[in-house]
Protein backbone atom coordinates (compact mmCIF):
# COMPACT_ATOMS: atom_id res chain seq x y z
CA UNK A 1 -16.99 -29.44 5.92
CA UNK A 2 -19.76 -27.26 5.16
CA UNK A 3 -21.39 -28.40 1.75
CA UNK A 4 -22.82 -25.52 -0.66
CA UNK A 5 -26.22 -27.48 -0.64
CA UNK A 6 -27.72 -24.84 1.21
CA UNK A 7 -26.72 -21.81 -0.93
CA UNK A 8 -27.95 -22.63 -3.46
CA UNK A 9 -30.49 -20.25 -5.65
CA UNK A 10 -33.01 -19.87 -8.69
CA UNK A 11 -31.74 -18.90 -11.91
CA UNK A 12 -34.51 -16.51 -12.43
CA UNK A 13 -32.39 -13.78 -12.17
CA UNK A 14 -29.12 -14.67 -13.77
CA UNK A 15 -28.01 -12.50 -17.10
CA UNK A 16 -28.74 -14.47 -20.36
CA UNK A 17 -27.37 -14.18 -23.89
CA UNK A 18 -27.43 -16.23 -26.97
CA UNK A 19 -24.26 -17.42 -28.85
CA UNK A 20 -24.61 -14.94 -31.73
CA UNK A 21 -24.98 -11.96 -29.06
CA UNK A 22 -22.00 -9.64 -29.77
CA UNK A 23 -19.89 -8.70 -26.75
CA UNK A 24 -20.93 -4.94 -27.34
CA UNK A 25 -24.42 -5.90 -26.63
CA UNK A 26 -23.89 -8.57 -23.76
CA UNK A 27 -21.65 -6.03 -21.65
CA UNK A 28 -24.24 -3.83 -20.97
CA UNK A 29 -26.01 -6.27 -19.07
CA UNK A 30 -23.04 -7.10 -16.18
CA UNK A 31 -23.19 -5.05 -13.09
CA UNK A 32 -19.83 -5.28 -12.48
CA UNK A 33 -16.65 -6.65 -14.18
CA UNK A 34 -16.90 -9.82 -11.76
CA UNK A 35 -20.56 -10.65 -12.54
CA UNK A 36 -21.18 -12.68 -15.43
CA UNK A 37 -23.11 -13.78 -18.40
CA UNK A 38 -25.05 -17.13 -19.04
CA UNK A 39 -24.89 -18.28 -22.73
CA UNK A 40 -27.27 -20.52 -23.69
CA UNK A 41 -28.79 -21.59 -27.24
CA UNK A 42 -31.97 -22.07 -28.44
CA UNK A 43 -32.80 -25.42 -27.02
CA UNK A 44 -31.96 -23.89 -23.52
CA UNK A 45 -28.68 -25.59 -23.19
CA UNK A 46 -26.10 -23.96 -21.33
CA UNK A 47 -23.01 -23.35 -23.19
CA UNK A 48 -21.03 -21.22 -20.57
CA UNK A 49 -20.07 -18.06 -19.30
CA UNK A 50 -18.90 -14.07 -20.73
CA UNK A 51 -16.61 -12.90 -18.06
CA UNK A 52 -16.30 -9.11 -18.69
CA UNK A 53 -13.13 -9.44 -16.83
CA UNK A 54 -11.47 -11.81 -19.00
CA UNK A 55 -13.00 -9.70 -22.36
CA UNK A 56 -12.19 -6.32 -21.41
CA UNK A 57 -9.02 -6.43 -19.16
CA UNK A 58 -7.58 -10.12 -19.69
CA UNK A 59 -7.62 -10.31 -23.69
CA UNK A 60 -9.35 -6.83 -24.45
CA UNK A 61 -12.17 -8.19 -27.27
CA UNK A 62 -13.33 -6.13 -29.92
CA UNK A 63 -16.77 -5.15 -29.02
CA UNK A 64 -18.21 -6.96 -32.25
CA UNK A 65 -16.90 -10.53 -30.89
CA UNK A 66 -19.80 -13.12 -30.60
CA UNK A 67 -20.68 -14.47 -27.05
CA UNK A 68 -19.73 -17.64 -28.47
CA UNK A 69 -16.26 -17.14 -29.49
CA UNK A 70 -15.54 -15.34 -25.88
CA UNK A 71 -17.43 -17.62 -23.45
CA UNK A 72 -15.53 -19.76 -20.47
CA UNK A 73 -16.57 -22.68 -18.97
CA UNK A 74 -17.42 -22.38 -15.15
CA UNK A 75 -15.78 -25.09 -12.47
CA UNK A 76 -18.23 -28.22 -11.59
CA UNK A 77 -19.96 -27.07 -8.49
CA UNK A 78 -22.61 -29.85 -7.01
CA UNK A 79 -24.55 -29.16 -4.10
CA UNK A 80 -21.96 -31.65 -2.42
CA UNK A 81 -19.46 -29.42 -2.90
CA UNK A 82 -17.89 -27.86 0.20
CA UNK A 83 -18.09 -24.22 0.64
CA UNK A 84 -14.12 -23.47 0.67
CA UNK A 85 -13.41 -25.21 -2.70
CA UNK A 86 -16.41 -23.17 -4.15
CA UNK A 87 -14.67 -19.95 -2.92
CA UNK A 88 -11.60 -20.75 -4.24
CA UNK A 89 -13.42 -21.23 -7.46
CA UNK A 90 -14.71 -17.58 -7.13
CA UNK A 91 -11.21 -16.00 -6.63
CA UNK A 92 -9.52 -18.03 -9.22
CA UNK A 93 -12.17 -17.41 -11.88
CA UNK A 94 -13.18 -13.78 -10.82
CA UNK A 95 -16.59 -14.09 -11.20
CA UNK A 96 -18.99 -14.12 -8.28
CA UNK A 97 -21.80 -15.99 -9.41
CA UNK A 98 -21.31 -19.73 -10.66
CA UNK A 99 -23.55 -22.45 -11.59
CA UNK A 100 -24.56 -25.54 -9.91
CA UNK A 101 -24.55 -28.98 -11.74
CA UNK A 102 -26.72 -32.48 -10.66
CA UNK A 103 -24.84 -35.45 -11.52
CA UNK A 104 -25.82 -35.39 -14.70
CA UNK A 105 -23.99 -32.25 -15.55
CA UNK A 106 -27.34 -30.41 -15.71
CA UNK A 107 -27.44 -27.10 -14.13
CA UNK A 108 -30.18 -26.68 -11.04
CA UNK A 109 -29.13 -23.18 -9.65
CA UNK A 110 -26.62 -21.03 -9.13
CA UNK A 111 -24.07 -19.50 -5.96
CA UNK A 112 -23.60 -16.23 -5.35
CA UNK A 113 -20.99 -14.37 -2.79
CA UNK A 114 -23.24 -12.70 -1.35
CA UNK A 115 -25.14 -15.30 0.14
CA UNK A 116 -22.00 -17.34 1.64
CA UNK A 117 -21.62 -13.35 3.10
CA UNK A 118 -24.76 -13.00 4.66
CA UNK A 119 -24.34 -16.47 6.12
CA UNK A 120 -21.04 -15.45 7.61
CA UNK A 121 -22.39 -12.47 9.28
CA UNK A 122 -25.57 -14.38 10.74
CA UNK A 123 -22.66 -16.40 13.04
CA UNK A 124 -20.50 -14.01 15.32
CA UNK A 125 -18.23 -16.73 15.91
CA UNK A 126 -17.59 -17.55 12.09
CA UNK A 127 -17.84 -13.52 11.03
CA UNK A 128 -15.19 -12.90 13.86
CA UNK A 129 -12.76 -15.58 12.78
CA UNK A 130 -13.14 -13.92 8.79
CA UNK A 131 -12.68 -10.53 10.31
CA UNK A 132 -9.35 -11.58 11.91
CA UNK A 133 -8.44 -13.10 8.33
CA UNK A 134 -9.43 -9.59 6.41
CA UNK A 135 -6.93 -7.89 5.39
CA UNK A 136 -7.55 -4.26 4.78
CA UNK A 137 -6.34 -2.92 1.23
CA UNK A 138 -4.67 0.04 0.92
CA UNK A 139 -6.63 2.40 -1.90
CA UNK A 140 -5.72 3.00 -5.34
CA UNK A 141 -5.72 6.60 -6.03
CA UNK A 142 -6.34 8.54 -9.14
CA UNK A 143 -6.59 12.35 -9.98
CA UNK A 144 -10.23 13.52 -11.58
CA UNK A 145 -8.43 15.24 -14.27
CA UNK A 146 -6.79 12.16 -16.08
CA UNK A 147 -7.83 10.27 -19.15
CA UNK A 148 -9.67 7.26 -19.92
CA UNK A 149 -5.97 5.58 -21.32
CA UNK A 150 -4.81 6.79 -18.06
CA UNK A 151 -7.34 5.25 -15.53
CA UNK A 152 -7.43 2.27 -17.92
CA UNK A 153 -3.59 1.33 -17.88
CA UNK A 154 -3.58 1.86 -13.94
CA UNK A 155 -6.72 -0.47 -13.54
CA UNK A 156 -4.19 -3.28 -15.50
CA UNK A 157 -0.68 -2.11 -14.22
CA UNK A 158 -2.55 -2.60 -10.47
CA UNK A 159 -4.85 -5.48 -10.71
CA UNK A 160 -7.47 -3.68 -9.27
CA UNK A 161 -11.33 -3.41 -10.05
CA UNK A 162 -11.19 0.01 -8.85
CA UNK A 163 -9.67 3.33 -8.53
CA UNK A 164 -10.48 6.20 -5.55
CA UNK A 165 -11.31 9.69 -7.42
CA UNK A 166 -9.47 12.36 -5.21
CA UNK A 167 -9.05 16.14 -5.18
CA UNK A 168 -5.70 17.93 -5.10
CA UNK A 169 -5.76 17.80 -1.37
CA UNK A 170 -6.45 13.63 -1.58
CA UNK A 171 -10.25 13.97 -0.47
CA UNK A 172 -12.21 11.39 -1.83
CA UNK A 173 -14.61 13.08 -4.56
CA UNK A 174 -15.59 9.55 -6.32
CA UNK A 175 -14.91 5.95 -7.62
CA UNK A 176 -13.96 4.65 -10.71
CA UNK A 177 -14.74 1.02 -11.55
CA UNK A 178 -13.45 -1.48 -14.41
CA UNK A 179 -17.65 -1.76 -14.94
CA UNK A 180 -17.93 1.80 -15.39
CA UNK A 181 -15.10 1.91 -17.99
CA UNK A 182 -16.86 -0.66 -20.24
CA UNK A 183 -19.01 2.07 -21.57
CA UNK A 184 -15.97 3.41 -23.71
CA UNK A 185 -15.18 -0.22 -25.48
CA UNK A 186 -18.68 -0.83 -26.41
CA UNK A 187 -19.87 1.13 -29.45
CA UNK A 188 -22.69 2.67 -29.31
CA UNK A 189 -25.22 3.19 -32.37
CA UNK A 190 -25.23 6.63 -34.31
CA UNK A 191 -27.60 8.46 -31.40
CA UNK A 192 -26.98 6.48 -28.17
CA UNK A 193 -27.32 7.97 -24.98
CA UNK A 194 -25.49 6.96 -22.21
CA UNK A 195 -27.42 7.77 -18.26
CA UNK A 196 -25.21 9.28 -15.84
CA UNK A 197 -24.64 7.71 -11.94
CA UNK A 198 -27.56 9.71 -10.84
CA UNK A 199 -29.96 7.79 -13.48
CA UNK A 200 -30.67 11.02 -15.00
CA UNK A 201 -30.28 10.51 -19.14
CA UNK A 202 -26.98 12.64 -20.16
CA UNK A 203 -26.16 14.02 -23.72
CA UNK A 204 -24.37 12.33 -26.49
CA UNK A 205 -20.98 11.33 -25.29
CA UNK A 206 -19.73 10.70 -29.12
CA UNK A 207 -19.99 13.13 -32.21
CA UNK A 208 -19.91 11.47 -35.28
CA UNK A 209 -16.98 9.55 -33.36
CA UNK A 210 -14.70 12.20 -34.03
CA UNK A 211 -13.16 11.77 -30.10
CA UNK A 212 -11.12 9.02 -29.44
CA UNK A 213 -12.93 6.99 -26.50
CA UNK A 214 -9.24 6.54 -24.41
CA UNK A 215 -9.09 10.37 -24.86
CA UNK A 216 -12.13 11.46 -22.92
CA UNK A 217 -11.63 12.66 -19.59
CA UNK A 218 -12.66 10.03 -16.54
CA UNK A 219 -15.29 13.04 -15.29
CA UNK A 220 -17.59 11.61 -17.54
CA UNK A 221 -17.37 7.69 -16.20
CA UNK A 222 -16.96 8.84 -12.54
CA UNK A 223 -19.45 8.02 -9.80
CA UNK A 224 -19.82 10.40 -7.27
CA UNK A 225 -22.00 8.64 -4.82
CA UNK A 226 -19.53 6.45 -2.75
CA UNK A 227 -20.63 3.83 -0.14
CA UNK A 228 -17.93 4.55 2.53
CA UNK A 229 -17.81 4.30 6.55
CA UNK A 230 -14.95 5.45 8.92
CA UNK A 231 -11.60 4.39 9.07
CA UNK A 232 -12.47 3.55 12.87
CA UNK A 233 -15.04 1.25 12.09
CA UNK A 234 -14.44 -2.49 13.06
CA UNK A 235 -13.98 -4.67 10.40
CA UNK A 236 -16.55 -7.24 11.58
CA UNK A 237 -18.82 -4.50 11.68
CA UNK A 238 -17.54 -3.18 8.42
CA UNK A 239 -18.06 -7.09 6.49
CA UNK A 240 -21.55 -6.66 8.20
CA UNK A 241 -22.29 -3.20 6.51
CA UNK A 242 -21.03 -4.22 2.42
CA UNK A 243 -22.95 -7.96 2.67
CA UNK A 244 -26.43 -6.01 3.72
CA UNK A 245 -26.09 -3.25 0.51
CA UNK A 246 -25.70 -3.99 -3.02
CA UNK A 247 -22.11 -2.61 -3.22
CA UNK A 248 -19.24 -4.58 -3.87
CA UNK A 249 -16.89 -2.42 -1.79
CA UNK A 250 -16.83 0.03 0.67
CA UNK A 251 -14.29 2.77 1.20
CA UNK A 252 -12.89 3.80 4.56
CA UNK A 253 -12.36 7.75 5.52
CA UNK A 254 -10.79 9.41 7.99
CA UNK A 255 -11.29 12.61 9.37
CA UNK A 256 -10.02 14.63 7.05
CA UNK A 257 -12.21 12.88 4.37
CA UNK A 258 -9.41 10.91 2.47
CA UNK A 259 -9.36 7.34 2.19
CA UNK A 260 -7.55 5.29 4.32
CA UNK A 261 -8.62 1.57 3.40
CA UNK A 262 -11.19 -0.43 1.40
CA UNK A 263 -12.96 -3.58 1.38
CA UNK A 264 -14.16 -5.30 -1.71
CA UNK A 265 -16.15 -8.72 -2.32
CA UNK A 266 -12.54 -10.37 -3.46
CA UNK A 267 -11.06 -9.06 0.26
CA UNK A 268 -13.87 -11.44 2.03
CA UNK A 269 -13.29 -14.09 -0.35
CA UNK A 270 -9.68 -14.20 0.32
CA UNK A 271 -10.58 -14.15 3.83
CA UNK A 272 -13.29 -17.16 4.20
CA UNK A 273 -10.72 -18.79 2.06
CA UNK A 274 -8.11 -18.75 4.86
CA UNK A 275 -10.51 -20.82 7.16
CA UNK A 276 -10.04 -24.28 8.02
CA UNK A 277 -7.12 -26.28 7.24
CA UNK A 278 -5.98 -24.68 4.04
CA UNK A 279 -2.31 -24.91 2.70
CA UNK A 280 0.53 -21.93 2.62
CA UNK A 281 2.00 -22.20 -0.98
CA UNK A 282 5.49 -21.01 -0.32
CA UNK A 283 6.50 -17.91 -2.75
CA UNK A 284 10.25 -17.25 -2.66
CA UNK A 285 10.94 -13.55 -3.98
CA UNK A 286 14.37 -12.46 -4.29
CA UNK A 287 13.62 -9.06 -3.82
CA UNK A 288 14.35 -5.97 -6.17
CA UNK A 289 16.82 -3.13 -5.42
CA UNK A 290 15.17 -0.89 -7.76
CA UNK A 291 12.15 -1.00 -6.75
CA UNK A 292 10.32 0.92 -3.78
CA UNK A 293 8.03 -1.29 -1.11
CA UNK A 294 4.72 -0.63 -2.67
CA UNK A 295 5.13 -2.47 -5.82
CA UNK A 296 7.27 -5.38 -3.96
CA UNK A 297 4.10 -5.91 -1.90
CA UNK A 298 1.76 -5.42 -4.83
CA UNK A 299 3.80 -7.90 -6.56
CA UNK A 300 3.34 -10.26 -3.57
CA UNK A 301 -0.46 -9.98 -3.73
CA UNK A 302 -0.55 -11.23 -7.30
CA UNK A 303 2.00 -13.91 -7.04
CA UNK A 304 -0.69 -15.36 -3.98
CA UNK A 305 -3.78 -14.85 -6.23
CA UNK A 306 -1.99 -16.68 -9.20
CA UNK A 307 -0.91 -19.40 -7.17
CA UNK A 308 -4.15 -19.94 -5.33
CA UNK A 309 -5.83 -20.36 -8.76
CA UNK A 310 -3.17 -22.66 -10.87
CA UNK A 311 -3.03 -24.77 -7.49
CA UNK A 312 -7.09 -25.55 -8.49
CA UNK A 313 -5.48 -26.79 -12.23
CA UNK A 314 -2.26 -28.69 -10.78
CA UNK A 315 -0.66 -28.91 -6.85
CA UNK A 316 1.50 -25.93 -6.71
CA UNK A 317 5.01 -26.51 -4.41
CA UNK A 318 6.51 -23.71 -4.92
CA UNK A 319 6.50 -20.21 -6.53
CA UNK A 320 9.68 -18.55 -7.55
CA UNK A 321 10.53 -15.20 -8.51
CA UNK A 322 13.49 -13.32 -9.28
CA UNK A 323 14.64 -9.90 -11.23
CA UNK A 324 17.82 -8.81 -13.19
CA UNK A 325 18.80 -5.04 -14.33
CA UNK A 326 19.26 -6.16 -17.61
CA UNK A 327 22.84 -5.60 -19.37
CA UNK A 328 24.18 -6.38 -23.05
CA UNK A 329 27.29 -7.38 -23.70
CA UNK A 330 29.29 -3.68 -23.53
CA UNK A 331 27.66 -3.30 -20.27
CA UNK A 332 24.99 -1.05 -21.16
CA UNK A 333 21.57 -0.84 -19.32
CA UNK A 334 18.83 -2.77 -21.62
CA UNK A 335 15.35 -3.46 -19.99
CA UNK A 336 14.34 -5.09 -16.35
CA UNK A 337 14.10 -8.52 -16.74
CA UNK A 338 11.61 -10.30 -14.14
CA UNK A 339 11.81 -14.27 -14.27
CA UNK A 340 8.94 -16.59 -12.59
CA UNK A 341 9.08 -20.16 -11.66
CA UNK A 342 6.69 -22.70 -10.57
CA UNK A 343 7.42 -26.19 -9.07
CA UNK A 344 4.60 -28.44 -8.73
CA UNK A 345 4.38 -31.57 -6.99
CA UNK A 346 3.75 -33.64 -10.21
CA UNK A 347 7.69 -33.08 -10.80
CA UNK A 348 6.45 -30.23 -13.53
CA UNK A 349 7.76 -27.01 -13.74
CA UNK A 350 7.54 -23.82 -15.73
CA UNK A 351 9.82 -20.97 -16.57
CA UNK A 352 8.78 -17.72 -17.99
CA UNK A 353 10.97 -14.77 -18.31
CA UNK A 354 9.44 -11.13 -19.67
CA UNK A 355 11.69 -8.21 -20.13
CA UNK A 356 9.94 -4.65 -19.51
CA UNK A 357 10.49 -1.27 -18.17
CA UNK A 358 7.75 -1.51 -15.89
CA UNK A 359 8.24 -4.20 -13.51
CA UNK A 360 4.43 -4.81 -12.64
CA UNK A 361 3.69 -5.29 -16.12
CA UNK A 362 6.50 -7.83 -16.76
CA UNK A 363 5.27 -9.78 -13.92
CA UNK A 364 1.70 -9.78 -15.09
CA UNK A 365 3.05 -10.89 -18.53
CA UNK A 366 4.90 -13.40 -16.21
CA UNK A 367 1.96 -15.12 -14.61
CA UNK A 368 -0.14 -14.80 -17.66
CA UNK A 369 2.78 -17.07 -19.49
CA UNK A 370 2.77 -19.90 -16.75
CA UNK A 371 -0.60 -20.28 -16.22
CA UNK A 372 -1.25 -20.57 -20.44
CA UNK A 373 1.51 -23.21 -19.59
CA UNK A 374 -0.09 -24.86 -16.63
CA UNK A 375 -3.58 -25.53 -18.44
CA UNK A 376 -1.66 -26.75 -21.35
CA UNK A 377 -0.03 -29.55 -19.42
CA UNK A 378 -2.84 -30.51 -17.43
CA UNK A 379 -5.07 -30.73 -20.73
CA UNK A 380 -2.36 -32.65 -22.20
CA UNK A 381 -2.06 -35.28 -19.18
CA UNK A 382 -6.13 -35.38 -19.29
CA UNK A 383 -5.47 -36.84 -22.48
CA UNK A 384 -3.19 -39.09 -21.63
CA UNK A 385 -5.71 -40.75 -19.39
């Protein structure tokens, strides 16, 4: 197996904060919701990781949290590592940069996705076996006349990074990121000036903080300079195209200017992941009657992603999921109720079971539930030992 020896890279250009930083401050540094912060304090020692991810969209920090109080600890990655454990460490954490540790649990460097990308396109034969893996997503669309609450609730309610800005006739007019959202959750100081896509400085975007941020209209947040390609475009060719720019996605079109798929860092991941002799963890979903294909399917894709990353804390078996139209005792409707299981091979198992009118969201509160549950028990057997 491919060790991550070779991947390797300088720190010189990783983002750096100090303990005290507040998160208001140390967000304005990330390029994207998936790229992350170092902390380290004043002796130089590293201390771990702000995942704008996690603060914004996981746990939704006030902006005037310290970087200490926020800050994750990465996986161990050594330069013995092999290169599918240290994507699976990227897709369970979110964030694609990570540190490298020597033996002595000093860090020497850092990994990035882009460069296990650009790899992967230098070799036809590996970049066609990921291209046969790829799965293209279908877009998440969004109206340009809808509110920052709006936009913001979809980004959570679909587990996406991103939403495609369309016209009344569907045409793609821009993209909407979680990055490009942060702006609204970090407070700015009595005359701060936010800079548009184009880099040109724009006006004030708060007076005297009389707006409410979540009120403002997405126009503002909205960038209008998309990298796309056509929907005909092969996706080797395609995987080739987003690991030479500095995008993390790329957005397919078809003729008529809409968009018809879209490619993202995480899509590649998931793909590279696939490679090699890596196991199937069985999900068993007893399907919902009141719900329409789309979100049974969207429901699917996080079921995979959660069990790919609890897997990393404790051998998954099994994943279970089932749903009940909730009734009380004179037979009257009362909310959805969506219960998830998961088996492991330790003999452990975990039950949680959310009741909400939204099914995605349930299910989100779902996973969030096990996993808290899953680290629990494997801190608590780490004790043991």
């Amino acid at each position: 197996m491919l060790k991550i020896q070779s991947f390797v890279e300088s720190l010189d250009t990783i983002k750096r904060t100090t303990p005290d930083e507040a998160l208001g401050s140390i967000l304005g540094m990330s390029s994207s919701s998936h790229d992350p912060i170092f902390i380290f304090d004043k002796h130089n020692t590293f201390l771990g990781l702000v995942s704008p991810y996690l603060a914004l969209y996981q746990r939704r920090l006030p902006y005037t949290a310290k970087a200490a109080t926020v800050r994750v600890m990465p996986p161990v990655i050594t330069v013995d590592t092999d290169l599918l454990t240290v994507v699976g460490h990227m897709l369970s954490t979110r964030l694609y940069t990570l540190p490298v540790f020597d033996t002595h649990k000093q860090m020497i460097g850092m990994v990035r996705a882009v460069r296990i990308f650009q790899y992967i396109i230098a070799s036809k034969e590996l970049l066609d076996e990921v291209s046969q893996q790829l799965v293209v997503k279908r877009p998440h669309l969004i109206r340009n006349d809808v509110l920052v609450k709006d936009a913001y609730q979809q980004l959570r309610q679909e587990n996406t990074s991103r939403l495609l800005v369309v016209d009344a006739d569907k045409k793609l007019i821009g993209i909407l990121t979680r990055n490009d959202l942060k702006r609204v959750f970090i407070a700015p100081s009595p005359r701060q000036r936010f800079s548009k896509s184009s880099g040109n400085v724009g006006q004030g975007m708060f007076d005297e903080e009389e707006l409410k941020r979540s009120d403002l209209s997405i126009k503002k947040f909205i960038k209008t300079n998309v990298f796309t390609g056509s929907e005909t475009t092969p996706i080797a060719e395609a995987i080739k195209k987003l690991a030479r720019s500095k995008r993390n996605s790329i957005v397919l079109i078809n003729t008529f200017l809409r968009p018809a798929g879209l490619i993202s860092y995480r899509d590649i991941l998931l793909a590279i992941s696939k490679l090699g002799n890596v196991q199937e963890i069985p999900i068993v979903m007893e399907k919902p009657q009141y719900v329409n294909q789309s979100i049974v399917s969207q429901i699917s894709h996080m079921l995979t992603d959660m069990a790919a990353k609890i897997n990393m804390i404790m051998p998954v078996k099994r994943i279970e999921i089932s749903f009940k139209e909730g009734r009380n005792e004179v037979g009257k409707p009362t909310l959805p109720q969506s219960t998830l299981k998961a088996l492991f091979y330790t003999r452990d198992s975990f039950v949680a079971t959310v009741s909400n009118r939204n099914i995605l969201i349930s299910v989100h509160e779902a996973l969030h539930k096990i996993t808290n549950m899953v680290r629990r028990a494997s801190d608590k057997n780490k004790h043991k030992h």
